[in-house]
Protein backbone atom coordinates (compact mmCIF):
# COMPACT_ATOMS: atom_id res chain seq x y z
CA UNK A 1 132.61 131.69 67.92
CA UNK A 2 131.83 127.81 68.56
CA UNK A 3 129.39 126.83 70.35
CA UNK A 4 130.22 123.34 72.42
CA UNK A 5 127.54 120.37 71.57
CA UNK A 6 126.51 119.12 74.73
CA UNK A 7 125.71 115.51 75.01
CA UNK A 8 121.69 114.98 75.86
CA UNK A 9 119.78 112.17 77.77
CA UNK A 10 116.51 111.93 78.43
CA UNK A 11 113.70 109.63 80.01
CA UNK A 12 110.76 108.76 77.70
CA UNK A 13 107.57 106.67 78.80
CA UNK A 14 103.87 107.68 78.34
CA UNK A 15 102.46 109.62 80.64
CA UNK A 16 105.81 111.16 81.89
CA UNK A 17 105.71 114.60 83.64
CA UNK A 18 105.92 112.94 86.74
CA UNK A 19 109.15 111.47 86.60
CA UNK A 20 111.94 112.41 89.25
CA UNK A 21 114.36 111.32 86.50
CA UNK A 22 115.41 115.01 85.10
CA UNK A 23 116.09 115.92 88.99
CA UNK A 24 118.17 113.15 89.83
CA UNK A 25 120.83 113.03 86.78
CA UNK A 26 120.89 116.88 86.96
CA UNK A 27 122.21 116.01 90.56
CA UNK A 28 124.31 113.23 89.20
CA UNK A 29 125.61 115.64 86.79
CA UNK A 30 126.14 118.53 88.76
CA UNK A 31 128.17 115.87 91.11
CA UNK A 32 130.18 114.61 89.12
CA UNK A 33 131.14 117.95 86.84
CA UNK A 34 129.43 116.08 83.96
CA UNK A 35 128.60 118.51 80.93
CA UNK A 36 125.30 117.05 80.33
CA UNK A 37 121.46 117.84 79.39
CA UNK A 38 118.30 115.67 80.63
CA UNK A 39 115.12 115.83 79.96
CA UNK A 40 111.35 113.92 80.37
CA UNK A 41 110.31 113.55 76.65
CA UNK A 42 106.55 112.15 76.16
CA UNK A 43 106.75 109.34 73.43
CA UNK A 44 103.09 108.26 71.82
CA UNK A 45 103.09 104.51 71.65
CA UNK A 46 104.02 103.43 67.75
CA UNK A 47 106.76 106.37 67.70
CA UNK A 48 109.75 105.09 69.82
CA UNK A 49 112.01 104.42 66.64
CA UNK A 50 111.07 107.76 65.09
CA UNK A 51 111.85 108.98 68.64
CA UNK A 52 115.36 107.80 69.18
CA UNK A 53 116.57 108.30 65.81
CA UNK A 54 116.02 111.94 65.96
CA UNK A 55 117.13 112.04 69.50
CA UNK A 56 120.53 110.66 68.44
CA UNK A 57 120.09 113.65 65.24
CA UNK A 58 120.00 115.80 68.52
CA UNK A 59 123.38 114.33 70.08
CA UNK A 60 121.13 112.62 71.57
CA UNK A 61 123.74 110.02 73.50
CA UNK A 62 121.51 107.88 75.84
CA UNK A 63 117.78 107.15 77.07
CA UNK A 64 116.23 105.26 80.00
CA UNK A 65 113.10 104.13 79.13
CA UNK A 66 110.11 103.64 81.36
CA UNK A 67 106.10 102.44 81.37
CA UNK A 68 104.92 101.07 78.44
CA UNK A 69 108.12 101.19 76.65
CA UNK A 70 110.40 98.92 77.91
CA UNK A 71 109.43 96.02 75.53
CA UNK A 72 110.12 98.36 72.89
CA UNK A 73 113.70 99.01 73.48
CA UNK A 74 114.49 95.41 74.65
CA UNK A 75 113.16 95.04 70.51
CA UNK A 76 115.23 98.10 69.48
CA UNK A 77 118.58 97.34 70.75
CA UNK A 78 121.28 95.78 68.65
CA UNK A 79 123.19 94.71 71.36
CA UNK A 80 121.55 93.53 74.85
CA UNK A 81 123.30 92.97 78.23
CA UNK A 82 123.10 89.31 79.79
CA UNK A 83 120.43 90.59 82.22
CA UNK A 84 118.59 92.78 79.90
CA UNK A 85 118.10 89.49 77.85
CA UNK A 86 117.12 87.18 80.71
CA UNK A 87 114.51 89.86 81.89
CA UNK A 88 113.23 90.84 78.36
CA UNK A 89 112.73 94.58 78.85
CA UNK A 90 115.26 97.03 78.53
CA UNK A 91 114.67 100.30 80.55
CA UNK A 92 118.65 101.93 79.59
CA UNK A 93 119.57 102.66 76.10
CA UNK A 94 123.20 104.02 75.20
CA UNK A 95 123.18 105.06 71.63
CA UNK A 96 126.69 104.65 70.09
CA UNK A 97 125.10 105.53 66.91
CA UNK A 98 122.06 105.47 64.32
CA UNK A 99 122.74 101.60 63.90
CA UNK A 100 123.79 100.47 67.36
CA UNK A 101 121.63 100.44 70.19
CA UNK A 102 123.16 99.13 74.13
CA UNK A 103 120.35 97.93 75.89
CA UNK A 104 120.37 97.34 79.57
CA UNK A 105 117.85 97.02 82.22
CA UNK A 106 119.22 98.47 85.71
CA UNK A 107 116.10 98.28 88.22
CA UNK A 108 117.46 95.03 89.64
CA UNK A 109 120.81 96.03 90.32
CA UNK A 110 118.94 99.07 91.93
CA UNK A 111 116.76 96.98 93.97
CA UNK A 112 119.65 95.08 95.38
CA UNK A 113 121.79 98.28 96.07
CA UNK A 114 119.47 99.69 97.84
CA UNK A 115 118.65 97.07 99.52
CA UNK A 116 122.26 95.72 100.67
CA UNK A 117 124.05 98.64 100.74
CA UNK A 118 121.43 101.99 101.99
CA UNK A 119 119.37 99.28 104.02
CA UNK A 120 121.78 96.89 105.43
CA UNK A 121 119.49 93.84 104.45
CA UNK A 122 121.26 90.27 103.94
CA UNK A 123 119.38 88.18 101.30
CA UNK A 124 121.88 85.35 101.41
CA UNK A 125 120.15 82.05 102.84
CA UNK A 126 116.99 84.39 103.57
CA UNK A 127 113.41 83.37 102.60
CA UNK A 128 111.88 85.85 100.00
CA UNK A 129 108.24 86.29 98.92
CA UNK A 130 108.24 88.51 95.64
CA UNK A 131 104.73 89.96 95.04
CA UNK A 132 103.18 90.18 91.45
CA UNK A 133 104.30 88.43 88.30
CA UNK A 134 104.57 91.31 85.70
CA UNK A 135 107.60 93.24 83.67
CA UNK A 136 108.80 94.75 87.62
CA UNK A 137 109.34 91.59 88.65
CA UNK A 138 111.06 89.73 86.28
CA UNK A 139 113.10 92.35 85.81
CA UNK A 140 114.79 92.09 89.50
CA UNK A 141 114.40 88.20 89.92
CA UNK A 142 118.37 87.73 88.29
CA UNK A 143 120.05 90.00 90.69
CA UNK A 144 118.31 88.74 93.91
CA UNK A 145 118.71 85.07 92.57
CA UNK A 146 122.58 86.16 92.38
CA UNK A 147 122.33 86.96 96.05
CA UNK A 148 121.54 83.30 97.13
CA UNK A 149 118.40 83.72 98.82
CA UNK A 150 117.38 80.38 100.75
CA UNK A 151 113.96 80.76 98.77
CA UNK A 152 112.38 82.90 96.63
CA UNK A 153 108.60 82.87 96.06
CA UNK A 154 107.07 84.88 93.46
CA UNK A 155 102.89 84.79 94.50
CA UNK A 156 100.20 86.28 91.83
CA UNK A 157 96.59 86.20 92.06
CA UNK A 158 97.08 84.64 88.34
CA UNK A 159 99.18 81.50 89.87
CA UNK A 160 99.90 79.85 86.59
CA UNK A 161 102.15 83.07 85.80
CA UNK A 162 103.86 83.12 89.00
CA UNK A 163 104.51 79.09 87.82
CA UNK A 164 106.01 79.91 84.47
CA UNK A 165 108.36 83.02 85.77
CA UNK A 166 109.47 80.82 88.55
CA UNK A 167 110.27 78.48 86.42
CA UNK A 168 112.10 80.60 83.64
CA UNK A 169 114.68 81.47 86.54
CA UNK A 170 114.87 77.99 88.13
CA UNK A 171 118.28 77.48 86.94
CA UNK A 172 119.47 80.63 89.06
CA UNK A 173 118.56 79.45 92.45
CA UNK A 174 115.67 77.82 94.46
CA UNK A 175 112.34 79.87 93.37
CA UNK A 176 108.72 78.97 93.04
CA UNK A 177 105.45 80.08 92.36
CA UNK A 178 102.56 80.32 94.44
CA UNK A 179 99.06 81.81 95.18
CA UNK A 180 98.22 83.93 97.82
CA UNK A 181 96.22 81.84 99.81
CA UNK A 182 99.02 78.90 99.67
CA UNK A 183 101.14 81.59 101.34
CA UNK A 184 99.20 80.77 104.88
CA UNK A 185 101.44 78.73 106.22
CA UNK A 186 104.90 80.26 105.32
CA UNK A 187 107.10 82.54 106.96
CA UNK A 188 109.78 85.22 105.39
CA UNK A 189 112.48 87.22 106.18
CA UNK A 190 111.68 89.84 103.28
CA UNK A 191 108.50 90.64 101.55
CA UNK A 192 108.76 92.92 98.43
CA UNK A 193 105.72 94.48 96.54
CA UNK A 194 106.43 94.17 92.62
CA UNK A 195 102.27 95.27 92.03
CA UNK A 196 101.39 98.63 91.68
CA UNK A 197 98.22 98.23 93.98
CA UNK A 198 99.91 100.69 96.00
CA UNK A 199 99.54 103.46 93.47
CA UNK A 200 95.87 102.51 93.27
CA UNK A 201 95.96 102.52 97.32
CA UNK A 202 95.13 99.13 97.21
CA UNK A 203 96.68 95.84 98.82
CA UNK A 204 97.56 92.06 97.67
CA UNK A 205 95.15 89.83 99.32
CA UNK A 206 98.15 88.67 101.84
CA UNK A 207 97.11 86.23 104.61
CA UNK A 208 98.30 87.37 108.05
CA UNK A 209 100.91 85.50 110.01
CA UNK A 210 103.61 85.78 107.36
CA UNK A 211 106.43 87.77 108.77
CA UNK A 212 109.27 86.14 110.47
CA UNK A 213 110.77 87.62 113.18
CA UNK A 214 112.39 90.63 112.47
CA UNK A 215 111.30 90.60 108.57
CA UNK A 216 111.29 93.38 106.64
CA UNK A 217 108.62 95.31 103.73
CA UNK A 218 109.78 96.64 100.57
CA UNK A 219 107.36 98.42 98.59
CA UNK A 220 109.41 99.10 94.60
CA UNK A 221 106.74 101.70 94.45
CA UNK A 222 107.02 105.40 96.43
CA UNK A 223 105.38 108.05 97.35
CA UNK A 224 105.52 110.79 100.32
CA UNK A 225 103.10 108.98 102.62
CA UNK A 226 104.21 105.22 103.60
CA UNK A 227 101.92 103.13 101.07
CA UNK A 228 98.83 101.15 101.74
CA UNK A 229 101.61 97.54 101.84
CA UNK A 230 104.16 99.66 104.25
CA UNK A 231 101.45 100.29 106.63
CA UNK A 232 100.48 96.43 106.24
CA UNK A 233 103.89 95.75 107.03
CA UNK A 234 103.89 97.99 110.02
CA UNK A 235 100.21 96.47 111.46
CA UNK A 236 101.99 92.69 110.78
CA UNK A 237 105.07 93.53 112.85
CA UNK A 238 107.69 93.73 110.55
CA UNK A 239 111.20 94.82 111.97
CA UNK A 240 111.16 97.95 108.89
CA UNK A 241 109.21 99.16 106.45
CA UNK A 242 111.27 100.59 103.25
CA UNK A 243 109.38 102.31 99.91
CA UNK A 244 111.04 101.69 96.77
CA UNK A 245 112.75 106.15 96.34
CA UNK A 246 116.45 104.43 96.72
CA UNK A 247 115.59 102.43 94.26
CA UNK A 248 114.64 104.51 91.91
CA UNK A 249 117.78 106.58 92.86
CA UNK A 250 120.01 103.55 92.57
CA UNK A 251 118.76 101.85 89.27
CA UNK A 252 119.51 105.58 87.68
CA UNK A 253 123.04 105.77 89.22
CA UNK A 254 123.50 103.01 87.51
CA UNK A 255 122.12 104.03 84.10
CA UNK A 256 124.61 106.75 84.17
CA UNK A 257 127.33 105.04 84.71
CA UNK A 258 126.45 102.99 81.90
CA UNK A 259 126.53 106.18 79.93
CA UNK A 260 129.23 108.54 81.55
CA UNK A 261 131.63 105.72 82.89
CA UNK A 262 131.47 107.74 86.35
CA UNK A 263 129.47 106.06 89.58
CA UNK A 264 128.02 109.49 91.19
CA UNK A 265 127.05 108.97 95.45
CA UNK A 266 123.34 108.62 95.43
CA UNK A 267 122.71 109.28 99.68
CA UNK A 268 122.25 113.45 99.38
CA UNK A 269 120.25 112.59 95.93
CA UNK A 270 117.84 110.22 97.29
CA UNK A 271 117.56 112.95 100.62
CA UNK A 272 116.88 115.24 97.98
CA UNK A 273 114.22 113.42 95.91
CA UNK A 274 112.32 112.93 99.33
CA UNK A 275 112.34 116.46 100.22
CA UNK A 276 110.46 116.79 96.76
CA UNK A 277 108.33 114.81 97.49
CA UNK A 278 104.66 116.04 98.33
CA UNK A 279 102.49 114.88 99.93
């Protein structure tokens, strides 16, 4: 009798027994009629080579890789995709085998999907403020550049790295830096949180006054309660007020298409994942 090997995925980060990750590609898998296993695996820092060698040992196939390895992979991976190399963090590894590591980093094409296409939000010729200057954001700057936003501001209480970032993407569009309290005087269509204050239930020190008519709040962060920024949004006026769950959703979709060659629907998943969701 022969047992079939089934191909195995998994998402490793440190701490990770939170993530929604095994839920949604068992939906993408079930979907799809995928013959697939996937799994949260907790990775100590120092031990992500170790890690995906035996994991390919396993059939180990493909990872997506979240907080604080990211930088790790993006080092890891023999081969890197355009964007994964503009953003320098890698959060999608397909492992062809023990020598060859894809790298790709999918959270900006998942920001923009869910944007566009589950939100209906136009960023062409729009003005965008980006909060925070970390890994999050430069990770989503290409694909919203590659939307043709009017402007793009990227504001961080440390201004001199909202200065640099802008200016490593300046060739993609018209971006700049800025500090929050230079931000007193603009308007935008779209405001998106890249911080984690949320998480910490705290806010960016954002002046009031900033919202254009009909503007909108994106917070890449979620949880089952509309976050300390969404409820800013709401106070300021904005038109919506979105959390960042379809991103999530989306930025995986496309991680397993990287990996299965299928695109699965993500609307019931992303119902799904907020019914989970606790609060």
């Amino acid at each position: 009798m022969t047992h079939e090997i089934i191909d195995r995925y998994a998402v490793i980060g440190n701490p990770i027994a939170h993530s929604k990750s095994p839920l949604i590609h068992s939906e993408f898998a079930r979907q799809t009629e995928q013959a697939l296993i996937y799994t949260a695996e907790l990775v100590e820092p120092g031990h992500v080579a170790e890690f995906i060698k035996n994991f390919h040992q396993q059939n180990g196939r493909g990872l997506n890789v979240t907080i604080p390895f990211k930088e790790d992979a993006f080092k890891l991976a023999t081969h890197l995709s355009k964007r994964a190399r503009r953003a320098g963090a890698v959060n999608t590894l397909l492992i062809n085998d023990p020598e060859h590591y894809f790298g790709d980093t999918t959270d900006g094409v998942g920001l923009c999907t869910d944007l566009i296409q589950n939100h209906k939000i136009i960023l062409k010729e729009k003005t965008i403020l980006i909060l925070g200057a970390g890994g999050a954001v430069r990770g989503v700057l290409e694909p919203l550049l590659e939307n043709r936003p009017g402007h793009l501001v990227i504001a961080n209480r440390t201004v001199e790295k909202a200065h640099q970032l802008a200016k490593d993407f300046s060739d993609l569009g018209n971006i700049s830096g800025s500090s929050f309290d230079d931000l007193a005087n603009e308007k935008f269509d779209l405001i998106i949180n890249g911080t984690s204050a949320s998480l910490a239930g705290e806010l960016p020190p954002l002046p009031d006054h900033i919202l254009n008519e009909n503007a909108i709040v994106y917070d890449m962060m979620y949880a089952a309660r509309p976050t300390p920024f969404m409820d800013w949004g709401k106070q300021q006026g904005a038109k919506n007020c979105f959390d960042g769950l379809g991103m999530l959703v989306e930025q995986a979709a496309e991680s397993f298409y990287i990996w299965r060659g299928i695109r699965p629907d993500t609307t019931d998943v992303i119902k799904k994942i907020r019914a989970s969701l606790t609060p």
